[in-house]
C-alpha atoms as a PDB file:
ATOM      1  CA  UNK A   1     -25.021  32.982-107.895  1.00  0.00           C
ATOM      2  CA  UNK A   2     -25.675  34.290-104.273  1.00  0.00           C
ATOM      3  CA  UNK A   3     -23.942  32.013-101.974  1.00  0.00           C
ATOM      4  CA  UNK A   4     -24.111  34.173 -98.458  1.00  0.00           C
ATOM      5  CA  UNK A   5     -25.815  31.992 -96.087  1.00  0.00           C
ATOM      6  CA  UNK A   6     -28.285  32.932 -93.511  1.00  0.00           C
ATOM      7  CA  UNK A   7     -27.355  33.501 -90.008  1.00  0.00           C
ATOM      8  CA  UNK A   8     -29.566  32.502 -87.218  1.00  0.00           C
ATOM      9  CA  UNK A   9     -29.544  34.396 -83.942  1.00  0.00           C
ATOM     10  CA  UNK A  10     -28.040  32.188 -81.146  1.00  0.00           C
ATOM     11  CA  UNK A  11     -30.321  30.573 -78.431  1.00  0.00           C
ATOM     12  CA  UNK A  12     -29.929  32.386 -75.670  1.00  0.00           C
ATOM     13  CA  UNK A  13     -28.351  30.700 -72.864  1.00  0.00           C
ATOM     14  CA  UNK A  14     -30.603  30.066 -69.211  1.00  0.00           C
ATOM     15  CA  UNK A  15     -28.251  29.963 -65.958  1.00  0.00           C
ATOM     16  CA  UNK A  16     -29.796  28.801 -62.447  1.00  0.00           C
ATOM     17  CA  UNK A  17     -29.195  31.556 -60.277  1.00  0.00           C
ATOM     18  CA  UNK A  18     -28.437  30.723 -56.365  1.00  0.00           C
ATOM     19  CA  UNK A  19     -31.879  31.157 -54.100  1.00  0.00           C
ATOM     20  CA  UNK A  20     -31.518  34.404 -52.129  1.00  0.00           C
ATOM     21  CA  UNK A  21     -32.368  33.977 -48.142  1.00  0.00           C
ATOM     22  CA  UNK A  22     -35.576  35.503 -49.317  1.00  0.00           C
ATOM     23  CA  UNK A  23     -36.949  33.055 -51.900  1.00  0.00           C
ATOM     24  CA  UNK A  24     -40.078  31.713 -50.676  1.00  0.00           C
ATOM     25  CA  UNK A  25     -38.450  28.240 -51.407  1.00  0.00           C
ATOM     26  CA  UNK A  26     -35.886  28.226 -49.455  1.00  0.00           C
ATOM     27  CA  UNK A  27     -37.115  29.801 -46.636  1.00  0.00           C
ATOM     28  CA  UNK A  28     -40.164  27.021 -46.493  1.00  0.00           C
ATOM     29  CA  UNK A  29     -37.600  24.140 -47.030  1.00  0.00           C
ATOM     30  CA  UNK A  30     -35.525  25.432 -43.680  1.00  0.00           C
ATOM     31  CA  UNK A  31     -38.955  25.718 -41.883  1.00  0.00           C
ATOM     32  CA  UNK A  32     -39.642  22.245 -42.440  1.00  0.00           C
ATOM     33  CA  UNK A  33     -36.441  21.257 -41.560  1.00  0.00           C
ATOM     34  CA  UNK A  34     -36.450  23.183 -38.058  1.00  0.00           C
ATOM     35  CA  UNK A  35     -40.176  21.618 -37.288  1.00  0.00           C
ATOM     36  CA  UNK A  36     -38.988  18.359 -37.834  1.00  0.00           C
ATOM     37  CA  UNK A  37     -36.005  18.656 -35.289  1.00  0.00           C
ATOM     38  CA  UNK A  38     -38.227  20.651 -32.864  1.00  0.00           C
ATOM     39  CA  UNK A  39     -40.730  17.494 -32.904  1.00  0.00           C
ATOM     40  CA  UNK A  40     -38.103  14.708 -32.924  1.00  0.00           C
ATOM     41  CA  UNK A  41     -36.929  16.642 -29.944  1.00  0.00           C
ATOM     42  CA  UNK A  42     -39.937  16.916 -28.131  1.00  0.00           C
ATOM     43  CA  UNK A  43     -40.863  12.752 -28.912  1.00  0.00           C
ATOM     44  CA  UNK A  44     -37.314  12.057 -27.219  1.00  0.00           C
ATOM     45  CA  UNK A  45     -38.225  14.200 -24.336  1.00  0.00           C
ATOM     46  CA  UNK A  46     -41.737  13.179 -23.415  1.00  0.00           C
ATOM     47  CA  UNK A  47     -40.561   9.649 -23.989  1.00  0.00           C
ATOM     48  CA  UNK A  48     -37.867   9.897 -21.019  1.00  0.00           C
ATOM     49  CA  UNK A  49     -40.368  12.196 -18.789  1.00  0.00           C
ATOM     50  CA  UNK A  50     -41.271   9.979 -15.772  1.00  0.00           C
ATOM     51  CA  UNK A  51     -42.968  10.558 -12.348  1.00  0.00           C
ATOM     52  CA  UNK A  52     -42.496   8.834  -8.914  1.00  0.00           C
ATOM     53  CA  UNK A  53     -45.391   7.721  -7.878  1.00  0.00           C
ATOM     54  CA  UNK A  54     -46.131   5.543  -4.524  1.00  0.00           C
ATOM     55  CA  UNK A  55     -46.690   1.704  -4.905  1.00  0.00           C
ATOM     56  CA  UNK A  56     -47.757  -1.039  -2.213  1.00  0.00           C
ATOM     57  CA  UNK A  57     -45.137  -3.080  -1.280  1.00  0.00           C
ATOM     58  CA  UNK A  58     -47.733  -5.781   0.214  1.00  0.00           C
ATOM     59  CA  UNK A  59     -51.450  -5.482   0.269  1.00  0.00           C
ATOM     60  CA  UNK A  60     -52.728  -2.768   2.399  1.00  0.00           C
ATOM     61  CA  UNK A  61     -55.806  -3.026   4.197  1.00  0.00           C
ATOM     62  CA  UNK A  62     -58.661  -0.475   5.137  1.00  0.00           C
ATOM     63  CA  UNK A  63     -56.950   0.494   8.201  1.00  0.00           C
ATOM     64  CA  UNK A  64     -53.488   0.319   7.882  1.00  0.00           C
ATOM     65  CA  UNK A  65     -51.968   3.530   8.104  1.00  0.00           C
ATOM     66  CA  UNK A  66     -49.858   4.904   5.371  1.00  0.00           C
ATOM     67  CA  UNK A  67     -46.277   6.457   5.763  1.00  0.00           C
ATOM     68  CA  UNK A  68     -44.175   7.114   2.858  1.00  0.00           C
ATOM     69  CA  UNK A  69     -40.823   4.926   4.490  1.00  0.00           C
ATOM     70  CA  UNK A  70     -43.563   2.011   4.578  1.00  0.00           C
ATOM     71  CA  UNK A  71     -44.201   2.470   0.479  1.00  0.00           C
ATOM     72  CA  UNK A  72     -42.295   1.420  -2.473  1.00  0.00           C
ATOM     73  CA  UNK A  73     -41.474   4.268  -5.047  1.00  0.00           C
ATOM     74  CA  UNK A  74     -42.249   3.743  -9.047  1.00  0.00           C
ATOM     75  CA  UNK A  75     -40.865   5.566 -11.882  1.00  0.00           C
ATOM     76  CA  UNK A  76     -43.895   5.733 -14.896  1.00  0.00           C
ATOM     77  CA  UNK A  77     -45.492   7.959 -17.133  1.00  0.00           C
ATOM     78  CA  UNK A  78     -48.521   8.979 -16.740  1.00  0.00           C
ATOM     79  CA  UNK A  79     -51.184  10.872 -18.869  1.00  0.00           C
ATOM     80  CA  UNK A  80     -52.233  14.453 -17.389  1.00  0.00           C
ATOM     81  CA  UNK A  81     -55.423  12.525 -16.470  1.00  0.00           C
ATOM     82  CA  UNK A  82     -54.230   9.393 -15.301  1.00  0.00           C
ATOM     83  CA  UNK A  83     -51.777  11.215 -13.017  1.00  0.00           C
ATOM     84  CA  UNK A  84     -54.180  13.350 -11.034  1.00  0.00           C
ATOM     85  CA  UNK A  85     -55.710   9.503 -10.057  1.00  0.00           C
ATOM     86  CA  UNK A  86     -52.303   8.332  -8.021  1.00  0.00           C
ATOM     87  CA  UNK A  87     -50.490   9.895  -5.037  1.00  0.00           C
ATOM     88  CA  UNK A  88     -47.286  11.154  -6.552  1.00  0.00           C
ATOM     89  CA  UNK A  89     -43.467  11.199  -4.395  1.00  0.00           C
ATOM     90  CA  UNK A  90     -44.190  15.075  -4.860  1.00  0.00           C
ATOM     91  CA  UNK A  91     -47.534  15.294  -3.019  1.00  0.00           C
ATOM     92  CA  UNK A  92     -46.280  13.217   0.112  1.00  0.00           C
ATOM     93  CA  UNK A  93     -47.935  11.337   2.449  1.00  0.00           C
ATOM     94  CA  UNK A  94     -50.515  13.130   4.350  1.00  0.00           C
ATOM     95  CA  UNK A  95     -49.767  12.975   8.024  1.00  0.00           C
ATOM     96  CA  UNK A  96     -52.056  10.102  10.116  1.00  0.00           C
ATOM     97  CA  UNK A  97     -53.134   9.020   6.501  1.00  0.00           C
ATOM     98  CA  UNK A  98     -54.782   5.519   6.055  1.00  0.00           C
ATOM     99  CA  UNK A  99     -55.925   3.723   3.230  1.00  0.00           C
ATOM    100  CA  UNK A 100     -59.383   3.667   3.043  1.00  0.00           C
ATOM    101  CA  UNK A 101     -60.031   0.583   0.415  1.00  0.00           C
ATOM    102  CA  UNK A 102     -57.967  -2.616  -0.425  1.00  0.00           C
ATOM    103  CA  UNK A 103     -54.630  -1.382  -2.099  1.00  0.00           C
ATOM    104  CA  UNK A 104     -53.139  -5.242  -3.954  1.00  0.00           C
ATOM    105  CA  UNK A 105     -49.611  -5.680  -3.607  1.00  0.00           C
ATOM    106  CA  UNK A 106     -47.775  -3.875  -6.481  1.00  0.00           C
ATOM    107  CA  UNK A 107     -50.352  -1.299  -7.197  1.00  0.00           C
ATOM    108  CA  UNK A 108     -50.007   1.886  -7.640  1.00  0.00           C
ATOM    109  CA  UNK A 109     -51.413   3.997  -4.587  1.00  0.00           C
ATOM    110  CA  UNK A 110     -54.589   5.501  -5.595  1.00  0.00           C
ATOM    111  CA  UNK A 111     -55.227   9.355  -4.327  1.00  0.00           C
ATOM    112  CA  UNK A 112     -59.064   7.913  -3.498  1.00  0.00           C
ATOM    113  CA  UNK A 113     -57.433   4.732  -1.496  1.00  0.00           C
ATOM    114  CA  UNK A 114     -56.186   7.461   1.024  1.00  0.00           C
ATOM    115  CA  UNK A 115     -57.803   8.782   3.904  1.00  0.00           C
ATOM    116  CA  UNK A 116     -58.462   9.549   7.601  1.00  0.00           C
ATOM    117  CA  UNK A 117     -59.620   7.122  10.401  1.00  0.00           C
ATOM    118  CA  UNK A 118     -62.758   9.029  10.662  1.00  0.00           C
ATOM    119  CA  UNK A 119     -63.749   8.300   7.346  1.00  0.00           C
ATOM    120  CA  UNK A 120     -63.614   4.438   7.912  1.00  0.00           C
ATOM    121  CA  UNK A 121     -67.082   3.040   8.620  1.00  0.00           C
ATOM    122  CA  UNK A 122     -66.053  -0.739   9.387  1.00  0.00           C
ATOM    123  CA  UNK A 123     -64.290  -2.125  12.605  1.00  0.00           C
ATOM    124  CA  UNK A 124     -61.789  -5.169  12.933  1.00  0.00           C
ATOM    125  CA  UNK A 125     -63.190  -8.293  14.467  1.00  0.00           C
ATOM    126  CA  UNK A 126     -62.003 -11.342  15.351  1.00  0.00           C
ATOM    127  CA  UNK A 127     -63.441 -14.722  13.959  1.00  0.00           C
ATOM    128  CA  UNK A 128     -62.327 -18.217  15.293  1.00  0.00           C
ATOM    129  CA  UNK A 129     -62.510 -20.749  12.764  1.00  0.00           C
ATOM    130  CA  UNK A 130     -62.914 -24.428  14.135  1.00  0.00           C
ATOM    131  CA  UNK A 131     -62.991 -26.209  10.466  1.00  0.00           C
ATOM    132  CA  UNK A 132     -60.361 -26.179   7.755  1.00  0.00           C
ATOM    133  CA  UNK A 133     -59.925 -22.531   5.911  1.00  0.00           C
ATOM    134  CA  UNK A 134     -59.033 -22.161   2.644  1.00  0.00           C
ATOM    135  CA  UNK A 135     -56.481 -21.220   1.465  1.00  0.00           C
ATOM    136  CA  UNK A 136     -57.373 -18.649  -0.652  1.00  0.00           C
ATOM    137  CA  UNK A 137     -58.619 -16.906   2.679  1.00  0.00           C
ATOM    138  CA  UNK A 138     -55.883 -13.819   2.467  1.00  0.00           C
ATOM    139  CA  UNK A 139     -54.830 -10.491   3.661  1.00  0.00           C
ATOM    140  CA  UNK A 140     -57.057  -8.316   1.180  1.00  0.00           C
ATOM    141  CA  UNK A 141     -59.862 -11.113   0.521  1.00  0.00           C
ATOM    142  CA  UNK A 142     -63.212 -11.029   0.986  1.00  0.00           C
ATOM    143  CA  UNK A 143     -65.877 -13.535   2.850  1.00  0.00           C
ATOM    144  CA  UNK A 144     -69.172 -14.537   3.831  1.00  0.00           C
ATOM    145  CA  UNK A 145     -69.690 -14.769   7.340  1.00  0.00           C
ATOM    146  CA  UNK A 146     -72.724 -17.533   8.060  1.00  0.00           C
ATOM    147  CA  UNK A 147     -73.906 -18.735  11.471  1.00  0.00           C
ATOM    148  CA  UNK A 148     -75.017 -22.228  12.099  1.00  0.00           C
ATOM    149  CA  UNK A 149     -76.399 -22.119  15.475  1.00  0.00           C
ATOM    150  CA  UNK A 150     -76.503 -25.003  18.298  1.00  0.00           C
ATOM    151  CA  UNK A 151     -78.097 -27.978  17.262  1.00  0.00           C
ATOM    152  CA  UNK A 152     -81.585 -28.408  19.847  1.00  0.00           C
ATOM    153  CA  UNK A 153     -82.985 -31.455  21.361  1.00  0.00           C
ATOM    154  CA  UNK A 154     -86.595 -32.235  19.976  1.00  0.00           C
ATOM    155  CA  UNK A 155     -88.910 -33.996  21.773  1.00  0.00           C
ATOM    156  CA  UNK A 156     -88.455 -37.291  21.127  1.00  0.00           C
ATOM    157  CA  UNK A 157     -84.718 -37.267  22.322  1.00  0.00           C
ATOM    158  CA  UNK A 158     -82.797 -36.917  18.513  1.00  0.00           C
ATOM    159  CA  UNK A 159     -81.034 -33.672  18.008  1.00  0.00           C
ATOM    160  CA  UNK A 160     -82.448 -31.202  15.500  1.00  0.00           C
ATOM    161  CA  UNK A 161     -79.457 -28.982  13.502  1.00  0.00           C
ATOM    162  CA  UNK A 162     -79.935 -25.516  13.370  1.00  0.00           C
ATOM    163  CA  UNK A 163     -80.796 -23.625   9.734  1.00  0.00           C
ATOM    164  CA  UNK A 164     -77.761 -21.905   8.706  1.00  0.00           C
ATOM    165  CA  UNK A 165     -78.341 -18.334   8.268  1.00  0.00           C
ATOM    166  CA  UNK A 166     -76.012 -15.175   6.327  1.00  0.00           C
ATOM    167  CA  UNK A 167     -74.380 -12.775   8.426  1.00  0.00           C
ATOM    168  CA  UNK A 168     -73.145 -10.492   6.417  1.00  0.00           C
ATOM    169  CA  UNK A 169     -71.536 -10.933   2.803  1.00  0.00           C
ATOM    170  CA  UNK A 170     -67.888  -9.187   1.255  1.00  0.00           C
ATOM    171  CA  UNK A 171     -66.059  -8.479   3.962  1.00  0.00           C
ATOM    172  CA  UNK A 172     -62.577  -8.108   3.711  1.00  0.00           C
ATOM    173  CA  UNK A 173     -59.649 -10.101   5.805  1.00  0.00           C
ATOM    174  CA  UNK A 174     -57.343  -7.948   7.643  1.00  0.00           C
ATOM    175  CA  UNK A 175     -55.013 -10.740   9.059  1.00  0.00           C
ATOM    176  CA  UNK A 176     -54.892 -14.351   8.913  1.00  0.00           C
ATOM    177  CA  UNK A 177     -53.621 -16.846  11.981  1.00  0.00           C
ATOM    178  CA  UNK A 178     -53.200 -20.521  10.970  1.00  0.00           C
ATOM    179  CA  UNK A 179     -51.878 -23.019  13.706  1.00  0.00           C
ATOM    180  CA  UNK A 180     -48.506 -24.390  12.617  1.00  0.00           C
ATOM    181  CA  UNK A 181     -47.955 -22.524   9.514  1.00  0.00           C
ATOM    182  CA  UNK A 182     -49.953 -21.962   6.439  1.00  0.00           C
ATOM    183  CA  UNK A 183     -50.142 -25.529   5.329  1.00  0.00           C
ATOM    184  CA  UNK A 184     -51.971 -27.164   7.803  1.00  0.00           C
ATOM    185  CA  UNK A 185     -55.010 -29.385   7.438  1.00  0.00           C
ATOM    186  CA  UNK A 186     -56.688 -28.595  10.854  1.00  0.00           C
ATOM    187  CA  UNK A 187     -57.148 -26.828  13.848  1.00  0.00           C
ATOM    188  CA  UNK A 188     -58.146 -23.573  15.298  1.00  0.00           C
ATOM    189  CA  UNK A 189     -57.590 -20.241  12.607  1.00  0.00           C
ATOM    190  CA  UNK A 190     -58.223 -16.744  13.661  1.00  0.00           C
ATOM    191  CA  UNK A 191     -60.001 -14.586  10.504  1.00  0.00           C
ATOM    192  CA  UNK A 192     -59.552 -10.905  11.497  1.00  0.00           C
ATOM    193  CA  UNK A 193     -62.245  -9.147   9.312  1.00  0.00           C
ATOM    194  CA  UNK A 194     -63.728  -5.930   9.031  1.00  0.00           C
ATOM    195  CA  UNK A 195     -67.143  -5.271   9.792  1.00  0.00           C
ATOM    196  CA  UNK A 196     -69.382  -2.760   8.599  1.00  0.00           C
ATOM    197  CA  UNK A 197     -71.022  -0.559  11.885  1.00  0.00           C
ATOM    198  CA  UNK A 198     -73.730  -1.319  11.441  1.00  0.00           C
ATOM    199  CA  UNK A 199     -73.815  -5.259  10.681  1.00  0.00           C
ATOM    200  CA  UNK A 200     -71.201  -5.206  13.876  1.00  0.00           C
ATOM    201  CA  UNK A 201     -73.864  -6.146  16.618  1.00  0.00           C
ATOM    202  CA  UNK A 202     -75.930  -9.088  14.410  1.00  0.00           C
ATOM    203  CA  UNK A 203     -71.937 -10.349  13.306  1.00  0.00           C
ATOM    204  CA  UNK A 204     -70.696  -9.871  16.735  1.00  0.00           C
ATOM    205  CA  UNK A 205     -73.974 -11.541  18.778  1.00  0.00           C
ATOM    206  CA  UNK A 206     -73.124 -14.919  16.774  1.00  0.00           C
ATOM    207  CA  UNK A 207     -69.106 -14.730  17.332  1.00  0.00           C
ATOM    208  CA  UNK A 208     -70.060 -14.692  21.036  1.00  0.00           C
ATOM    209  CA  UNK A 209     -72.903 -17.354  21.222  1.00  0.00           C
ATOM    210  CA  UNK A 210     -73.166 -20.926  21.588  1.00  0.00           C
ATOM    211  CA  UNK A 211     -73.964 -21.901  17.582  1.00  0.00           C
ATOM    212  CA  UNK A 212     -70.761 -21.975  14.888  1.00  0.00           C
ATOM    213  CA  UNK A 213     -69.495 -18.895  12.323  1.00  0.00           C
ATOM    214  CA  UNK A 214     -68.629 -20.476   9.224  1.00  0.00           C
ATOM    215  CA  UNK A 215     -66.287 -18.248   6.897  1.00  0.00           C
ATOM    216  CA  UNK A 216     -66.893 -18.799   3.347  1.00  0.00           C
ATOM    217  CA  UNK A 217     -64.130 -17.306   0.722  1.00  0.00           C
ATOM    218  CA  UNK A 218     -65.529 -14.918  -2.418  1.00  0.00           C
ATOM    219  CA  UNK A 219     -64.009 -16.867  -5.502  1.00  0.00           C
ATOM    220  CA  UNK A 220     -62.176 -13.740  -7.702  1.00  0.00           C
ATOM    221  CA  UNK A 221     -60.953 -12.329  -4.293  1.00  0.00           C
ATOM    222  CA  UNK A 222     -57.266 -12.200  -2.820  1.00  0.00           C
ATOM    223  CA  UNK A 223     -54.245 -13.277  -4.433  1.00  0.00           C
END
């Protein structure tokens, strides 16, 4: 009786081997791993990137000239777009520079709210106001100038009021004088306003004559 038993070859054995520097593999996994650094980098950095940029300290006025010491300075970030729209601490102040449009209190200064005094088309004039003015009549407002003029005698003795009539509309307040303080009830207020050129004679003919210039406040205006 054969009794030899039957030997079966081994299974051969499989060992990992360690990735070379050139295995595909490897070489992909450390070029994630740099482009993820490189990017986290790069959020950090544009995150902290900031420009100055000029800012109003209190409204400015077409008119009011514009020197950097008179200006507040604001740290921001800015889009490439958005910061070829503001006057940057870099760019300066042009010399003899005014601002050109209402510029609120806090805003940044916009590059197309600076200017020269030859490209201003309006002139500052002086309105006496005999009846209460609101108080929503501000530096950087707007109003309606209307003239009531001098009430006539008719024929029969009785006095006939005048028809009120526009004078011109949106014109923004320069500077503001109430008697005793910005509270009071009554009394004489000065409204300096500027005037378009060529409104200035019509606006100017009814400061000067014998009827009343009523100044009426723009609701959304001021503040």
């Amino acid at each position: 009786m054969d009794t030899s038993v039957l030997e079966l070859p081994a299974p051969a054995v499989s060992r990992l081997r360690r990735p070379g520097w050139r295995d595909p593999r490897l070489l992909a996994g450390l070029a994630m791993v740099a482009g993820s650094v490189a990017l986290g980098s790069w959020v950090v950095q544009d995150a902290q990137r900031t420009v100055d940029v000029y800012v109003a300290r209190g409204t400015i006025t077409p008119g009011s000239g514009l020197a950097a010491d008179a200006l507040g300075i604001a740290q921001v970030r800015l889009g490439p777009g958005e910061l070829d729209r503001y006057l940057t601490v870099a760019d300066g102040v042009p010399d003899g520079a005014v601002a050109v449009r209402v510029v609120d209190a806090g805003e940044l200064l916009p590059r197309s709210a600076v200017g020269a005094a030859g490209d201003l088309d309006v002139r500052p004039l002086a309105v006496p106001v005999d009846q209460t003015l609101s108080q929503d009549v501000v530096v950087g407002s707007q109003v309606d100038l209307w003239e009531v003029p001098e009430a006539v005698r008719r024929a029969d003795g009785t006095m006939a009021p005048g028809a009120p009539e526009a004078l011109a509309e949106g014109l923004v307040v320069a500077e503001v004088t109430r008697p005793d303080g910005a509270f009071t009830t009554g009394g004489s207020s000065v409204v300096q306003v500027l005037v378009p050129k060529g409104e200035l004679p019509a606006v100017l003919a009814a400061v000067m004559g014998e009827g009343a210039v009523q100044v009426m406040h723009v609701p959304g205006t001021g503040g």
